[in-house]
N, C-alpha and C. Protein backbone atom coordinates (compact mmCIF):
# COMPACT_ATOMS: atom_id res chain seq x y z
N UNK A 1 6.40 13.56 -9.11
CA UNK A 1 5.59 13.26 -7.95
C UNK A 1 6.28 12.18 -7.14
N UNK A 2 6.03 12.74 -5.98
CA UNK A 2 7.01 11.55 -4.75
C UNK A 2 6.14 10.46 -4.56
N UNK A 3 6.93 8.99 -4.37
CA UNK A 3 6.12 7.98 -4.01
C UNK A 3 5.09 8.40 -2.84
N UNK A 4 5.39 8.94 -2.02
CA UNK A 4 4.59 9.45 -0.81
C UNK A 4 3.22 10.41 -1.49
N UNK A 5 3.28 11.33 -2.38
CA UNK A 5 2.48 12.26 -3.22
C UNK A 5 1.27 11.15 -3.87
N UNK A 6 1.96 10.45 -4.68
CA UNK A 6 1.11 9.30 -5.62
C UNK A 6 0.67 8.15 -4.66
N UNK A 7 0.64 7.84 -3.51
CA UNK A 7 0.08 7.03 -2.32
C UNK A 7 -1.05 8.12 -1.76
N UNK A 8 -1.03 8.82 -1.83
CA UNK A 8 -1.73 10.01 -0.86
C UNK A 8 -2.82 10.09 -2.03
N UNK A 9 -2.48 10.39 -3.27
CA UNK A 9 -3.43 10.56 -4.13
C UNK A 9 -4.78 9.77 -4.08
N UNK A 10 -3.99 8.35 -4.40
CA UNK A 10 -4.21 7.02 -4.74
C UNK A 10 -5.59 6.95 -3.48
N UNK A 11 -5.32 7.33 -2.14
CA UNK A 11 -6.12 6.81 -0.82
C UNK A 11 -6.98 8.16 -1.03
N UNK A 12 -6.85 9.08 -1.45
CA UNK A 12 -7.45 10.27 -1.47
C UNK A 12 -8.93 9.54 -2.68
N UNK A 13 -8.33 8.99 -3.39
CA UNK A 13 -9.43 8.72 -4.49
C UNK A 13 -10.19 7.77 -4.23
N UNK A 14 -9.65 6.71 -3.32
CA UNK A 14 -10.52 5.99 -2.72
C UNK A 14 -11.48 6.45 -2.00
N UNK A 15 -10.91 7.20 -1.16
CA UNK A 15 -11.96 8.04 0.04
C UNK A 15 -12.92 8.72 -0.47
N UNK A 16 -12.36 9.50 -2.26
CA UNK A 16 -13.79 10.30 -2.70
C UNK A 16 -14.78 8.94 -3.28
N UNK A 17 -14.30 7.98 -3.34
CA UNK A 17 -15.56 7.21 -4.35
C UNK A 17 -15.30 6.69 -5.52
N UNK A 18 -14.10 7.63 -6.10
CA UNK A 18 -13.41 6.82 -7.24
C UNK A 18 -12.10 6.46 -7.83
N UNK A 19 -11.67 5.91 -6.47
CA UNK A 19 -10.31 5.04 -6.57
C UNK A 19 -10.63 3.53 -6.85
N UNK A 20 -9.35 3.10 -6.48
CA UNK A 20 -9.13 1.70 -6.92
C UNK A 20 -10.35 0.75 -6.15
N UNK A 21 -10.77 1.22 -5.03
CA UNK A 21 -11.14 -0.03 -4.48
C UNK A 21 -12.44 0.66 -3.66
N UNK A 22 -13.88 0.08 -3.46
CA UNK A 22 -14.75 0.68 -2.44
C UNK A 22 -14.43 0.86 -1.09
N UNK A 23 -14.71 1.70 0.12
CA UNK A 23 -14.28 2.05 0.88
C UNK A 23 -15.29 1.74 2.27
N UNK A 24 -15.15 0.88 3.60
CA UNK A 24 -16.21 0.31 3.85
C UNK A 24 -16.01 1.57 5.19
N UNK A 25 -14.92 2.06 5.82
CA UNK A 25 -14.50 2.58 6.99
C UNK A 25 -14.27 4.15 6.39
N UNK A 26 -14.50 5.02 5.93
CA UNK A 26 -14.34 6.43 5.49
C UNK A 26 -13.99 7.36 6.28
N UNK A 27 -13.93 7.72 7.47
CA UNK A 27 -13.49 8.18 8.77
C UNK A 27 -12.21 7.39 9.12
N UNK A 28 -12.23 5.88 9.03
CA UNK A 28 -10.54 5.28 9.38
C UNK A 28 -9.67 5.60 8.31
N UNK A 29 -10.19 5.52 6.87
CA UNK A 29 -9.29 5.70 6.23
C UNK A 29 -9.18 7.34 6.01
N UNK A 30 -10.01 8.05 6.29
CA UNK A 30 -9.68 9.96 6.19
C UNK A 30 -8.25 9.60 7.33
N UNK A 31 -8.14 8.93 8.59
CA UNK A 31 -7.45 8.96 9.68
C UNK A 31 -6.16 8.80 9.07
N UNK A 32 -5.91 7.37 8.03
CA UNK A 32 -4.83 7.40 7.60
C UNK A 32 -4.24 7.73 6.87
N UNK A 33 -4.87 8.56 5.95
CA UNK A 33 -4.74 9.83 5.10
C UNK A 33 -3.73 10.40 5.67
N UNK A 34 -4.05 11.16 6.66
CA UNK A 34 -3.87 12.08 7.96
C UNK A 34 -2.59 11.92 7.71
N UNK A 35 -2.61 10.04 8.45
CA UNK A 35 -1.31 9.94 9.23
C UNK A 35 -0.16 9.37 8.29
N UNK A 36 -0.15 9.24 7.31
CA UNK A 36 0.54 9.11 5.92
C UNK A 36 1.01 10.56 5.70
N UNK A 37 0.08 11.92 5.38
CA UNK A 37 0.41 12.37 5.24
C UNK A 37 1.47 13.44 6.13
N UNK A 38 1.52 12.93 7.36
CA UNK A 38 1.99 13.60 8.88
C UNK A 38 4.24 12.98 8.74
N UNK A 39 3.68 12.27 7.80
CA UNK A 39 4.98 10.96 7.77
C UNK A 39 6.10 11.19 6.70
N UNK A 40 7.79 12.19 7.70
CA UNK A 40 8.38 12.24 6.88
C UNK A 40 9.00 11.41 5.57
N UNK A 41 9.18 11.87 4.26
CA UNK A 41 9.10 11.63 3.36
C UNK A 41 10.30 10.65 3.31
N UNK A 42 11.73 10.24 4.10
CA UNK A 42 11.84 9.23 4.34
C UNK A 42 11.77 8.19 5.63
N UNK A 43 10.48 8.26 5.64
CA UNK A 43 9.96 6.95 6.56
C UNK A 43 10.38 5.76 6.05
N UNK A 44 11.15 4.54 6.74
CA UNK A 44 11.58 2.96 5.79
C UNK A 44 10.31 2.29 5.61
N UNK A 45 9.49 2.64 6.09
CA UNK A 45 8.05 2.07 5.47
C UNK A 45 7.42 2.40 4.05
N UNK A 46 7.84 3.64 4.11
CA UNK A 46 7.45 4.75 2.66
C UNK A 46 8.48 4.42 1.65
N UNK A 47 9.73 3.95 2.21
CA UNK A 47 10.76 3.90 0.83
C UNK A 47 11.12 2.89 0.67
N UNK A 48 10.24 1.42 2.12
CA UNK A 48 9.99 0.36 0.97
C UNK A 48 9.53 0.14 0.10
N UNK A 49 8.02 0.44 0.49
CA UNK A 49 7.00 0.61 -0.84
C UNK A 49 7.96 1.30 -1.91
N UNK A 50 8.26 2.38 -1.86
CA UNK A 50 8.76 3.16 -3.15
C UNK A 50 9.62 1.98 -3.56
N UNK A 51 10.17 1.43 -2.99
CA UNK A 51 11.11 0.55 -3.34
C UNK A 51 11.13 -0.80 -4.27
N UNK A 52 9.69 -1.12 -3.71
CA UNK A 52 8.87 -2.27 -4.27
C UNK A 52 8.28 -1.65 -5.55
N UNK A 53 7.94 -0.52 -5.37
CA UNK A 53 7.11 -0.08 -6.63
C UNK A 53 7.98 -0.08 -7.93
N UNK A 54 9.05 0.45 -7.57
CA UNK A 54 10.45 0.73 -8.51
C UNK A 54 10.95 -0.49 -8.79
N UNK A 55 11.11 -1.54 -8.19
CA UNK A 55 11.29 -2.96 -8.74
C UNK A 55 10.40 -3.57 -9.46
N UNK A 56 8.87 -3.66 -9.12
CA UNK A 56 8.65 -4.34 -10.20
C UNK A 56 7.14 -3.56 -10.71
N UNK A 57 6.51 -2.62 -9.82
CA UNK A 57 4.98 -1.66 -10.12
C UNK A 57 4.01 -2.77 -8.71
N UNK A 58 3.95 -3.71 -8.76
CA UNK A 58 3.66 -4.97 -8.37
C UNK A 58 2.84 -4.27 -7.03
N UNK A 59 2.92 -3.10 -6.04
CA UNK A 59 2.52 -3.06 -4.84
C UNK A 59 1.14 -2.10 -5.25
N UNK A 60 1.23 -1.63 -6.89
CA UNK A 60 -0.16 -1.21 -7.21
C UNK A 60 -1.31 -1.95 -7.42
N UNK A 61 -0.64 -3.15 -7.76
CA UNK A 61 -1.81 -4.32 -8.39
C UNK A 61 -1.96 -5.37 -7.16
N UNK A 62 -1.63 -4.88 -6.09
CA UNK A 62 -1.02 -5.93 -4.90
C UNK A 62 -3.18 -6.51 -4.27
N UNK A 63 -3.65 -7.26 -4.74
CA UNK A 63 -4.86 -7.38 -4.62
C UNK A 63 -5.02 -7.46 -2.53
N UNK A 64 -4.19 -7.96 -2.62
CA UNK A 64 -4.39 -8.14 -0.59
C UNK A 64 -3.86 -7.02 0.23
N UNK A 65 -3.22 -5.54 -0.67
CA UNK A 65 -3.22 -4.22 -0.20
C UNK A 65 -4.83 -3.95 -0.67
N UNK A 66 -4.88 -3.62 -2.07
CA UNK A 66 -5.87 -2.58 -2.11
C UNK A 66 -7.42 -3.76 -2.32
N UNK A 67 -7.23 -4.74 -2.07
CA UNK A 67 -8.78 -5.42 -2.15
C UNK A 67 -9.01 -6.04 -0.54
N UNK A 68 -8.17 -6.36 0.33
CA UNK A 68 -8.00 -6.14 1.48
C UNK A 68 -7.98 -5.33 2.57
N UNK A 69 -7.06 -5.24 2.59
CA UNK A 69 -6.48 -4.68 3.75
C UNK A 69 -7.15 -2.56 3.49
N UNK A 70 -7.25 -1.69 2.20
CA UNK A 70 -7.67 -0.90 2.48
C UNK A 70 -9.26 -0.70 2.56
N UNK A 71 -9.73 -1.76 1.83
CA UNK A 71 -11.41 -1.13 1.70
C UNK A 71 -11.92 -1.65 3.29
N UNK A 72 -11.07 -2.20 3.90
CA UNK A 72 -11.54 -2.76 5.48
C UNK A 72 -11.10 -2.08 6.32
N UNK A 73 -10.13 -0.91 5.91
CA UNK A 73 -9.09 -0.68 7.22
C UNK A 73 -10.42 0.31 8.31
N UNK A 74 -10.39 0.10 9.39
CA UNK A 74 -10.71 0.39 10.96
C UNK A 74 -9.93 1.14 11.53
N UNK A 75 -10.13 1.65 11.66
CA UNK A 75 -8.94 2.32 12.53
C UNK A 75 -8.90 2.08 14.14
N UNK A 76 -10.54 1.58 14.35
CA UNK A 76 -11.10 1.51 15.59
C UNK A 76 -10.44 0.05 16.39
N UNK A 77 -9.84 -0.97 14.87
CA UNK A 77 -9.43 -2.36 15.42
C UNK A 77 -7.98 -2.19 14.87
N UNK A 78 -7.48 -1.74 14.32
CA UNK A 78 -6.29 -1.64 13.81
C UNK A 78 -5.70 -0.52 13.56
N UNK A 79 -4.24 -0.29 14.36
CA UNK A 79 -3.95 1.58 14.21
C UNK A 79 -3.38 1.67 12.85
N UNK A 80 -3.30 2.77 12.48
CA UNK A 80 -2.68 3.32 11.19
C UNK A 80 -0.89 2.74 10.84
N UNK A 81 -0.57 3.09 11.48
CA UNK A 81 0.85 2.68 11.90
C UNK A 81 0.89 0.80 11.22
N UNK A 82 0.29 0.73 11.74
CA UNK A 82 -0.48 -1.09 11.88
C UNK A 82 -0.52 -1.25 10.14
N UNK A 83 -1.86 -0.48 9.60
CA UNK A 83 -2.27 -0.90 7.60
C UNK A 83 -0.81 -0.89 7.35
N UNK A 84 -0.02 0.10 7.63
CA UNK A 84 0.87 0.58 6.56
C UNK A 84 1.94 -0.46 6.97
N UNK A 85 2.32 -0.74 8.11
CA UNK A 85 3.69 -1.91 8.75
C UNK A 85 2.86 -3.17 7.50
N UNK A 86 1.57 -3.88 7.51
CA UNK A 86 0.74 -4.50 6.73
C UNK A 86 0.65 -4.57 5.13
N UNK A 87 0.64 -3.00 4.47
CA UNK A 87 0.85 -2.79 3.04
C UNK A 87 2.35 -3.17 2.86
N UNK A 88 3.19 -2.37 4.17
CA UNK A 88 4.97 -3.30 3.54
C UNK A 88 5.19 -4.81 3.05
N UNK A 89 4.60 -5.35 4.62
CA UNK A 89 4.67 -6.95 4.39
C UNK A 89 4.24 -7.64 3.14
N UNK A 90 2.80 -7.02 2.83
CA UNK A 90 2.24 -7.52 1.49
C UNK A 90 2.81 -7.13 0.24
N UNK A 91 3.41 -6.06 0.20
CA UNK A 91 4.21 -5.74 -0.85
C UNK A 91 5.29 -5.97 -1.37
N UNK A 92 6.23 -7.17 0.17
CA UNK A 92 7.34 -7.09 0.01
C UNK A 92 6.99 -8.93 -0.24
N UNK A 93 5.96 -9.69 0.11
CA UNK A 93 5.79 -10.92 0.27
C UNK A 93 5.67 -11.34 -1.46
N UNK A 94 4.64 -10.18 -1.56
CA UNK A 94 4.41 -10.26 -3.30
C UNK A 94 5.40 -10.11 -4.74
N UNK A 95 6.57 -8.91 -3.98
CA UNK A 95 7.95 -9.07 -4.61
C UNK A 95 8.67 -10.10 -4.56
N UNK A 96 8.64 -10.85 -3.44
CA UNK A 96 9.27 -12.20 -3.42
C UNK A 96 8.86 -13.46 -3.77
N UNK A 97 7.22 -13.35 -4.03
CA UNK A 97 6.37 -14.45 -5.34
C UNK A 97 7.00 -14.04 -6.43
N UNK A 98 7.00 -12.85 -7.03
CA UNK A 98 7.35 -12.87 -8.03
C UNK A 98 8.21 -12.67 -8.59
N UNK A 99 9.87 -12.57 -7.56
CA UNK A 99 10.97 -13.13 -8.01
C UNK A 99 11.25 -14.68 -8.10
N UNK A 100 10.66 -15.23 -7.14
CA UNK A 100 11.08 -16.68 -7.17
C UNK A 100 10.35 -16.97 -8.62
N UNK A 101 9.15 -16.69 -8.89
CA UNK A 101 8.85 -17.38 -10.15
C UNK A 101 9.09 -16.80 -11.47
N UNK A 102 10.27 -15.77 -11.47
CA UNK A 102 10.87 -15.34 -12.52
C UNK A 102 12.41 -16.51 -12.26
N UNK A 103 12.67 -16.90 -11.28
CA UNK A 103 13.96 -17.66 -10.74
C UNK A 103 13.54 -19.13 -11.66
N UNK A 104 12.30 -19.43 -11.23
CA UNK A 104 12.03 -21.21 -11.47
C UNK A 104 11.92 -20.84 -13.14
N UNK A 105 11.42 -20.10 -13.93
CA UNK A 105 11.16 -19.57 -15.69
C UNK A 105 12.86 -19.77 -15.92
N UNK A 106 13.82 -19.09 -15.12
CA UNK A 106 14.76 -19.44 -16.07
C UNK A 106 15.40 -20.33 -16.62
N UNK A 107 16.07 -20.27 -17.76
CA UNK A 107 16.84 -21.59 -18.09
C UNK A 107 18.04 -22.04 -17.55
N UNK A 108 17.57 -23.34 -17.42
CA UNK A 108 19.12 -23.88 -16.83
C UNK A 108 19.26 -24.35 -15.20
């Protein structure tokens, strides 16, 4: 399954009721369903995430993607284009917490 496949899932299960996170906008997020799924499979948005995911899992447990930014997403105040430029940043901010504090753990 493509990182793009297992993201699609992931928002798909939210939208029915039993994904990761409650869903406050159900129509914005059906929208970005949509537009995720409209989005060739290498988009640099899509194969950061994949990218992040493959380094450390870290953009699944990313609490300010999926306890944030999706159970709120609007589509009406924020375009689609917009969550996902948003899930990069947070995913890539959170890879870089948690390299630096694998950096300060080491010895020496």
């Amino acid at each position: 399954m493509s990182f793009k496949e297992e993201l699609l899932a992931e928002l798909e299960d939210c939208l029915r009721g039993y994904g990761a996170v409650p869903v406050h906008h159900p129509g914005s997020l059906a929208r970005f369903i949509d537009y995720v799924r409209r989005l060739p499979e290498d988009d640099p948005r899509l194969r950061g995430l994949a990218g992040v995911d493959q380094g450390s899992g870290s953009f699944w447990n990313n609490p300010a993607v999926w306890w944030e930014q999706v159970p709120r997403f609007d589509s009406m105040v924020t375009g689609c284009s917009e969550l996902l430029d948003n899930m990069l940043d947070e995913a890539i901010a959170d890879e870089i917490d948690v390299l630096e504090m694998e950096i300060r753990e080491m010895p020496g």
